[in-house]
Every structure is written in C-alpha cells, then in structure tokens.
C-alpha atoms as a PDB file:
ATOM      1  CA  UNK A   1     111.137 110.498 165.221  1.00  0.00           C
ATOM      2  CA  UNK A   2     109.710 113.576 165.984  1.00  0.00           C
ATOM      3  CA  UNK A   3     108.672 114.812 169.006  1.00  0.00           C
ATOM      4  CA  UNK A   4     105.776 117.416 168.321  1.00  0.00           C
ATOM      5  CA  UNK A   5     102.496 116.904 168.474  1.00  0.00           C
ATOM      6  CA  UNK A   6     100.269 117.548 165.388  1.00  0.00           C
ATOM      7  CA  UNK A   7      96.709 118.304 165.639  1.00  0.00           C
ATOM      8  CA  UNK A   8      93.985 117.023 162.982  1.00  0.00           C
ATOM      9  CA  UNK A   9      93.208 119.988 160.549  1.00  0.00           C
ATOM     10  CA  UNK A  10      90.564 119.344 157.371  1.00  0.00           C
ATOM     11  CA  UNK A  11      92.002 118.444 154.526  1.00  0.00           C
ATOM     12  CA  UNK A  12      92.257 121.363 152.374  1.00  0.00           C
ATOM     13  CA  UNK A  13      89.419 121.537 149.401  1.00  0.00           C
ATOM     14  CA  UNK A  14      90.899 121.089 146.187  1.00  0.00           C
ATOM     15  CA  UNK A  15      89.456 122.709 143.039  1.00  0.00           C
ATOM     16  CA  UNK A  16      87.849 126.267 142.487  1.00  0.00           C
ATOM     17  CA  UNK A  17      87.085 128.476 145.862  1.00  0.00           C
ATOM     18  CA  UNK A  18      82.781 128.623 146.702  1.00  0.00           C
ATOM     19  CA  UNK A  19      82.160 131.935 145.647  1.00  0.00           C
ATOM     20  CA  UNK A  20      78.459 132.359 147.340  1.00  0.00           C
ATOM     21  CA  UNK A  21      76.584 134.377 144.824  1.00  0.00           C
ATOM     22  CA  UNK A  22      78.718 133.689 142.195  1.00  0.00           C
ATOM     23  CA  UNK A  23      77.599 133.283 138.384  1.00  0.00           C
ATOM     24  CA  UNK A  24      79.742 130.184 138.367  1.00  0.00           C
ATOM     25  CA  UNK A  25      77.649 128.870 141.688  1.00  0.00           C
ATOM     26  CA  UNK A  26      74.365 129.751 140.081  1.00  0.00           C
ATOM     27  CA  UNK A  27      74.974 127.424 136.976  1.00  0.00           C
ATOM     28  CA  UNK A  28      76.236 124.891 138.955  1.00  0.00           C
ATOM     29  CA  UNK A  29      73.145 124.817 141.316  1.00  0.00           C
ATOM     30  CA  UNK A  30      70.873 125.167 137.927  1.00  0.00           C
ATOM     31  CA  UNK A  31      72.540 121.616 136.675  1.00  0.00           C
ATOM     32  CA  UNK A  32      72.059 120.087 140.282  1.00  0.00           C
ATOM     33  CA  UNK A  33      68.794 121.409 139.760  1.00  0.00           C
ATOM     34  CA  UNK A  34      68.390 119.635 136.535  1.00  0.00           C
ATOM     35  CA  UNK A  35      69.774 116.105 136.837  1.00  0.00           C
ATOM     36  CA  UNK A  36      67.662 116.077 140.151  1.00  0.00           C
ATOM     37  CA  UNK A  37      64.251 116.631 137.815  1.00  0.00           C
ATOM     38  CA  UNK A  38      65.441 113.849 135.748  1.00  0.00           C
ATOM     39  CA  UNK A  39      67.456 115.823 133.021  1.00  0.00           C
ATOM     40  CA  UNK A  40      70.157 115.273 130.968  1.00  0.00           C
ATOM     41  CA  UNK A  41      73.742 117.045 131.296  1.00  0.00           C
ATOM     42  CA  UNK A  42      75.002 117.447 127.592  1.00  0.00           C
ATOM     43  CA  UNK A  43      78.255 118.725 126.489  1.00  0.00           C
ATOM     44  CA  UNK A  44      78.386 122.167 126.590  1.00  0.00           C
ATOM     45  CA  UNK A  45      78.629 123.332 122.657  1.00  0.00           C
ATOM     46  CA  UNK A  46      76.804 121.357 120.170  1.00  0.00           C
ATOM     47  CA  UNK A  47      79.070 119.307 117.873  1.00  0.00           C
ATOM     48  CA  UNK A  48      79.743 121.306 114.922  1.00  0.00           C
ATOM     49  CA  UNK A  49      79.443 119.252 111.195  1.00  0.00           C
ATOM     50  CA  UNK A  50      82.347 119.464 109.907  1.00  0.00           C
ATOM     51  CA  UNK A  51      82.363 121.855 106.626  1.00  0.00           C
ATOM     52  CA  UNK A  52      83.917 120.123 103.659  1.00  0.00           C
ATOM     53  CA  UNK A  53      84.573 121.568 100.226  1.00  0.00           C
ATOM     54  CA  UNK A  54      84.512 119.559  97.119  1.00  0.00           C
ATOM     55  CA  UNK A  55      87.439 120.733  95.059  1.00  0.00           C
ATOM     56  CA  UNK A  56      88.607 118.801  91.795  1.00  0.00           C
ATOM     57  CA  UNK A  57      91.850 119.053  90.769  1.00  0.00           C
ATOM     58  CA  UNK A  58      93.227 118.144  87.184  1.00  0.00           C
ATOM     59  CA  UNK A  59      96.714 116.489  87.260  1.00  0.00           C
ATOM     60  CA  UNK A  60      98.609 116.906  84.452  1.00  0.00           C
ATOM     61  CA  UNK A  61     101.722 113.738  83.571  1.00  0.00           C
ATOM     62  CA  UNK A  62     105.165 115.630  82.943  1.00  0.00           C
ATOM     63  CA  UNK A  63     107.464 114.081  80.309  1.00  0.00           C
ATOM     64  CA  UNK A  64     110.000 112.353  82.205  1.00  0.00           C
ATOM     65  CA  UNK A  65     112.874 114.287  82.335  1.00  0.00           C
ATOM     66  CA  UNK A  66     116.411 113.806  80.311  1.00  0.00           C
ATOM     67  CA  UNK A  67     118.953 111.990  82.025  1.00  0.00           C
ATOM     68  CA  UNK A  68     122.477 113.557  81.960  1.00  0.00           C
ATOM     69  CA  UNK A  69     124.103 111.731  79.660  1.00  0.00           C
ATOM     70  CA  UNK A  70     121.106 112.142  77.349  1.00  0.00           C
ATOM     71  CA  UNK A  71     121.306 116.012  77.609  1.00  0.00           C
ATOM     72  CA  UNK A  72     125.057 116.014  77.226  1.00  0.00           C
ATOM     73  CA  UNK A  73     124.813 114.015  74.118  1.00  0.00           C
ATOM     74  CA  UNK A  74     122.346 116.585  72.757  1.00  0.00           C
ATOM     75  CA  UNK A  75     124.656 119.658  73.863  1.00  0.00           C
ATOM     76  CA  UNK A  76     127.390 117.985  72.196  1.00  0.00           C
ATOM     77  CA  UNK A  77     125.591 117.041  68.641  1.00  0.00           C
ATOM     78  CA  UNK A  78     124.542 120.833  69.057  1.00  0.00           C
ATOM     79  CA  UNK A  79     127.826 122.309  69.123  1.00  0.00           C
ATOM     80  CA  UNK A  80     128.876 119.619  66.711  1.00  0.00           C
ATOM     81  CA  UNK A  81     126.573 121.145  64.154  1.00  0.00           C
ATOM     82  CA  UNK A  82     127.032 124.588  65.214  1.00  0.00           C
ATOM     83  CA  UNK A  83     130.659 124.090  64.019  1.00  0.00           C
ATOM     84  CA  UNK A  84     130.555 122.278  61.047  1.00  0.00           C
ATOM     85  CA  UNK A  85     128.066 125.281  60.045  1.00  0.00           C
ATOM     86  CA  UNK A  86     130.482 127.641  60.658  1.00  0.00           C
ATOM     87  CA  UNK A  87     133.285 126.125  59.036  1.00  0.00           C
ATOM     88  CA  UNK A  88     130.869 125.577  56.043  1.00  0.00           C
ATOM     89  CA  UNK A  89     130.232 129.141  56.473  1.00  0.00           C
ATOM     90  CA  UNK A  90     133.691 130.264  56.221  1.00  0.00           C
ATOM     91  CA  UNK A  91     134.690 127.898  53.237  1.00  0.00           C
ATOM     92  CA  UNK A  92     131.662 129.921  51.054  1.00  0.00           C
ATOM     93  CA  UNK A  93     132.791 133.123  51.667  1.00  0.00           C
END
C-alpha cells in the first residue's frame, strides 16, 4: 500500500467550460427561464415533411432470351443454307 497521503480535491466538472457572458450561457439561462414559467422545451428544428415525388414508371416484358443450343441450332441452319446457296450458285453459272 501506499504511503502518501492524498487530500480531497472536487471532482472535476465534466461537460462544456461556464463561459460567463457567453452566447451559449445566455440561451441556456433563457430555457431555465422558460421551463421555470411553465414552458415547453421542444426539439430544436421543426420536423421537416418529408418531400416525396410521384414518378410512374412503364415496365416493358423482354422476350426471354435464346438458350445456347437454340442459337447454335439457328447459326448452324444459317450456314447450312448459306452453303447450299452457294453451291446452287456455282452449279448455274
């Protein structure tokens, strides 16, 4: 244990320092001032409506899309009939 002797200092004041004559001292002695007359304390900023905008959107439904076998089956008759043209081409001439 220790040996020294403490004295009793004050518990040091949490918080913002008392500025006398401050702006922030004046509005706090003008609500003190208020809730003593019977007044209400309030939040400080009114609650603000919240501003909505109607907006109307038109969604169009895609055509499902291909699968891969279905599009490789197309690319193929494709070709396919791109060369049996050109052989039918050739056989003209």
């Amino acid at each position: 244990m220790s040996t020294k002797k403490t004295t009793n200092t004050p518990a040091a004041k949490r918080g913002r320092p008392t500025v006398e004559g401050s702006k922030r001292q004046a509005v706090l002695a003008m609500r003190a001032a208020k809730v003593a007359a019977g007044g209400e304390i309030k939040r400080g900023r009114p609650a603000g409506s919240k501003k909505t905008t109607d907006i109307t959107v038109e969604v169009k439904a895609k055509a499902p899309k291909a699968s891969k076998a279905q599009r490789q089956a197309a690319m193929t008759q494709k070709l396919a009939d791109a060369i049996v043209a050109d052989v039918n081409g050739a056989f003209e001439a």
